[in-house]
N, C-alpha and C. Protein backbone atom coordinates (compact mmCIF):
# COMPACT_ATOMS: atom_id res chain seq x y z
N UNK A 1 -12.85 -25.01 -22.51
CA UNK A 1 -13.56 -25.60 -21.40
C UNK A 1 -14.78 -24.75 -21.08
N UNK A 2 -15.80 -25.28 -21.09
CA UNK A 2 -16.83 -24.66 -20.88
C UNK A 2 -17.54 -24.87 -18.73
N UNK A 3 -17.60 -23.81 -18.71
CA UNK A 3 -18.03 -23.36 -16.97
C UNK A 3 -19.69 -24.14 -16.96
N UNK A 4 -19.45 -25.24 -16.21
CA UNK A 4 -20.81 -25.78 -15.97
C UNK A 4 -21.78 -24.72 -15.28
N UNK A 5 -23.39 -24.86 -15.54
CA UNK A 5 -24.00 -24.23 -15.05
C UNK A 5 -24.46 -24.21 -13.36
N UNK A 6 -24.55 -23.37 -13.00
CA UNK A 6 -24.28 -23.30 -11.08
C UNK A 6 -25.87 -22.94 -11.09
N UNK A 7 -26.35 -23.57 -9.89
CA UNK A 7 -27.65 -23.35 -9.22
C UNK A 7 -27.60 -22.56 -8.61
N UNK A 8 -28.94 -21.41 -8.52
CA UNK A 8 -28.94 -19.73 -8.04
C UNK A 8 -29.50 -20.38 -6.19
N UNK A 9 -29.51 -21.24 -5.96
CA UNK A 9 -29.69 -21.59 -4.59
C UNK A 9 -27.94 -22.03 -3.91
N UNK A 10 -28.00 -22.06 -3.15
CA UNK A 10 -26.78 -22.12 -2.36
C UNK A 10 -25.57 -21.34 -1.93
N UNK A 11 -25.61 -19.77 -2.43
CA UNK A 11 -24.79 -18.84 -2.67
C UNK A 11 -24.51 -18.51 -0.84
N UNK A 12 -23.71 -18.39 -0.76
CA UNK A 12 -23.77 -17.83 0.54
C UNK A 12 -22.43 -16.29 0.67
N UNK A 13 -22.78 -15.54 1.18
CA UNK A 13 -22.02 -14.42 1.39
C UNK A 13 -21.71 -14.13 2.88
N UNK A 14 -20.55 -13.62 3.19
CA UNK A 14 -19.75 -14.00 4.48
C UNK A 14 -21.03 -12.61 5.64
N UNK A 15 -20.74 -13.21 6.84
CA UNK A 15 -21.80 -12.46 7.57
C UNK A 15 -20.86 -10.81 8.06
N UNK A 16 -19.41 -11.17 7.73
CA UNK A 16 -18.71 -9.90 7.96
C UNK A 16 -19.07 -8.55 6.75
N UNK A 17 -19.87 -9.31 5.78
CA UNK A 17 -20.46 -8.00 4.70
C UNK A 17 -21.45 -7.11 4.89
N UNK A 18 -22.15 -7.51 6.25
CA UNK A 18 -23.15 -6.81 6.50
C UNK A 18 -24.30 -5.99 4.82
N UNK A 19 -24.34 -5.07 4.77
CA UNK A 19 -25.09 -4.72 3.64
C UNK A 19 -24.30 -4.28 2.35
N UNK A 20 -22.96 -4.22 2.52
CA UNK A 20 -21.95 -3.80 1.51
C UNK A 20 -22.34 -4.68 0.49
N UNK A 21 -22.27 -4.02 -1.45
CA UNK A 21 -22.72 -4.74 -2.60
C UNK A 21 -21.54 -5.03 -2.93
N UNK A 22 -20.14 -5.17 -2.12
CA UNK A 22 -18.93 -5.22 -2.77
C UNK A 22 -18.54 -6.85 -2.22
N UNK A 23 -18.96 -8.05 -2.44
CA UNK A 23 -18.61 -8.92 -2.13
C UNK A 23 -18.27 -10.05 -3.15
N UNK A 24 -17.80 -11.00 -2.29
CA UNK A 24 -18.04 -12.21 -3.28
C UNK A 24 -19.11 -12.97 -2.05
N UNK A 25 -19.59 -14.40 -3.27
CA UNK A 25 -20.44 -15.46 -2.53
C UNK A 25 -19.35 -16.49 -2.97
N UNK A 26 -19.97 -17.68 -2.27
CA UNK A 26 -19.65 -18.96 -2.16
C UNK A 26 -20.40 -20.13 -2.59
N UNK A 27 -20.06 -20.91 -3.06
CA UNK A 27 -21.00 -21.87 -2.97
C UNK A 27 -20.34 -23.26 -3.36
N UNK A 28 -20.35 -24.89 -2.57
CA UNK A 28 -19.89 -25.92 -2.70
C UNK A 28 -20.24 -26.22 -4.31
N UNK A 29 -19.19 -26.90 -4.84
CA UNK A 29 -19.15 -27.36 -6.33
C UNK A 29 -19.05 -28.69 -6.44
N UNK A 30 -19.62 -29.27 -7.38
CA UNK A 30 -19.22 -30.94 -7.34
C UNK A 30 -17.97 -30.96 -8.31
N UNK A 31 -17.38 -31.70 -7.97
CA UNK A 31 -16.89 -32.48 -7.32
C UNK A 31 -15.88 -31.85 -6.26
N UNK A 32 -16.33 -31.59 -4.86
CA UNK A 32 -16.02 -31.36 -3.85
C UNK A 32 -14.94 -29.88 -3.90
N UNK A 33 -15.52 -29.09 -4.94
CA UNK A 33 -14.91 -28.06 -4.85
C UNK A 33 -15.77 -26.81 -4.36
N UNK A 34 -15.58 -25.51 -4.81
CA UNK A 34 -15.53 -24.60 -4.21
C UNK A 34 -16.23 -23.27 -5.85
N UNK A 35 -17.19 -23.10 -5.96
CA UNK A 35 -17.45 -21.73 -6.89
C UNK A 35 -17.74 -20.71 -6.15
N UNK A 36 -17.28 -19.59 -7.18
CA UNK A 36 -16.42 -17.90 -6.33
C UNK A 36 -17.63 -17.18 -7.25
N UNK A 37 -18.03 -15.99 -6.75
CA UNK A 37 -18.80 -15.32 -7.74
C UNK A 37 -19.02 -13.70 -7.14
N UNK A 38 -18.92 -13.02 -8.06
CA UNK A 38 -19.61 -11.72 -7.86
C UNK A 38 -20.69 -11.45 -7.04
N UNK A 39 -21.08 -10.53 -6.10
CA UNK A 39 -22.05 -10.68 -5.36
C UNK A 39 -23.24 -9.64 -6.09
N UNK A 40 -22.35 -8.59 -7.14
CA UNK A 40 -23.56 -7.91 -7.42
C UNK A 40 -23.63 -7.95 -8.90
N UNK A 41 -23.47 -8.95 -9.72
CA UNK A 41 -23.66 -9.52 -10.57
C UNK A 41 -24.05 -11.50 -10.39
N UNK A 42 -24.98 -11.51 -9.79
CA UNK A 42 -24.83 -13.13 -9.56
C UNK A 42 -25.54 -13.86 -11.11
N UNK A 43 -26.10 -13.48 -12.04
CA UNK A 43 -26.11 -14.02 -13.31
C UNK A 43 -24.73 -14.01 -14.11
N UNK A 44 -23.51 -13.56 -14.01
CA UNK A 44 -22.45 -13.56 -14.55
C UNK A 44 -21.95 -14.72 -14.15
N UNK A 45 -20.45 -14.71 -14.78
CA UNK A 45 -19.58 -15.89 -14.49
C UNK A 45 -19.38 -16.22 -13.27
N UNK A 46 -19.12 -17.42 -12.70
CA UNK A 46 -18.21 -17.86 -11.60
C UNK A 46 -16.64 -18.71 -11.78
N UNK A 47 -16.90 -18.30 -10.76
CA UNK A 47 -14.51 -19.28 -10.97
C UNK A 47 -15.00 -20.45 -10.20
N UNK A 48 -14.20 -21.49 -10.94
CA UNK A 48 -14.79 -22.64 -10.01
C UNK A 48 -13.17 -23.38 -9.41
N UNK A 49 -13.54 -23.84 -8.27
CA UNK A 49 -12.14 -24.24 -7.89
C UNK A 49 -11.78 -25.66 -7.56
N UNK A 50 -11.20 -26.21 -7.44
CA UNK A 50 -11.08 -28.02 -7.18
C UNK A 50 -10.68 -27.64 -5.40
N UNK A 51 -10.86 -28.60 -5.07
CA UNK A 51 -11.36 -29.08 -3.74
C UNK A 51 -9.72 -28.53 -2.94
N UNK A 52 -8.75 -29.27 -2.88
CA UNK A 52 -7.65 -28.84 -3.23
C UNK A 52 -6.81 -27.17 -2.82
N UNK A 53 -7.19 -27.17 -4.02
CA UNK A 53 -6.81 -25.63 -4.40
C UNK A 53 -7.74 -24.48 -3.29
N UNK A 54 -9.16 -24.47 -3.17
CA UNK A 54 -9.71 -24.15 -2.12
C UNK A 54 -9.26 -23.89 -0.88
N UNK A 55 -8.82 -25.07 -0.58
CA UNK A 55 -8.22 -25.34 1.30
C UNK A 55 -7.05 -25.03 1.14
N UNK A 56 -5.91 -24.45 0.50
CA UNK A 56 -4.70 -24.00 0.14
C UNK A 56 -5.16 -22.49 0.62
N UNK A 57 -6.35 -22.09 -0.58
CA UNK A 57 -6.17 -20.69 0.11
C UNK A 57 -7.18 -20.14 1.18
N UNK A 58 -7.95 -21.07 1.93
CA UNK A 58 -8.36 -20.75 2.98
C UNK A 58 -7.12 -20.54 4.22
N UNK A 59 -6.92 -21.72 3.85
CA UNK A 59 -5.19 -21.87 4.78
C UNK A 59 -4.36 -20.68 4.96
N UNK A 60 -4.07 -19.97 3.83
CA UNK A 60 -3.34 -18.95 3.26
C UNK A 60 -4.50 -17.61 3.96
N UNK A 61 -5.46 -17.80 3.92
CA UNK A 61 -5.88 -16.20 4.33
C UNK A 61 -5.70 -16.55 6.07
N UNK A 62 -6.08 -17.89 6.73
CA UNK A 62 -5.69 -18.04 8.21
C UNK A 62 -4.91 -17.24 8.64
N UNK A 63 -3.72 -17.49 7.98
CA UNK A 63 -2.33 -17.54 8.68
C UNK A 63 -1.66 -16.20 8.09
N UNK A 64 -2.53 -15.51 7.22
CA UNK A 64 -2.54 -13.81 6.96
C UNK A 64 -1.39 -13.46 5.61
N UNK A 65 -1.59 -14.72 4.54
CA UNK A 65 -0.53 -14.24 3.23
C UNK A 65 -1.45 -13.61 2.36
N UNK A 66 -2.26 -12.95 3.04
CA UNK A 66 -3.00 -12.30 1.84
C UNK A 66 -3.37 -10.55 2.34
N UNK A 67 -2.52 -9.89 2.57
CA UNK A 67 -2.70 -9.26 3.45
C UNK A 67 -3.38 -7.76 2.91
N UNK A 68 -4.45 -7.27 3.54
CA UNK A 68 -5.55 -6.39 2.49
C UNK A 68 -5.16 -4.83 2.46
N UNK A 69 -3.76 -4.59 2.89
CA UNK A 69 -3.58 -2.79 3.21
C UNK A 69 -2.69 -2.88 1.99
């Protein structure tokens, strides 16, 4: 399976990163999904996610199953 190509416009990175190079970005995918990417490599790969699968783990960081200590 080959990773369709993603447009370098739309990336967005969370405003809790302030100037840190350790992030990921975001950006809406068609068909109504979700691409993940390196923030300090943004010419590299992205993970792309189905629409779905996305709101599972937004859900999941809400309600704290992802827990960062």
């Amino acid at each position: 399976m080959t990773v369709p190509e993603i447009a370098a416009r739309g990336w967005y990175k969370s405003s809790y990163s302030a100037q840190a190079n350790e992030c990921v970005e975001t950006r809406r995918a068609v068909p109504a999904g979700m691409a993940v990417r390196d923030s300090k490599d943004p010419d590299g790969p992205a993970l792309l996610f189905a629409g779905e699968a996305w709101a599972s783990f937004i859900a999941g960081v809400k309600v704290g199953d992802f827990p960062t200590d």
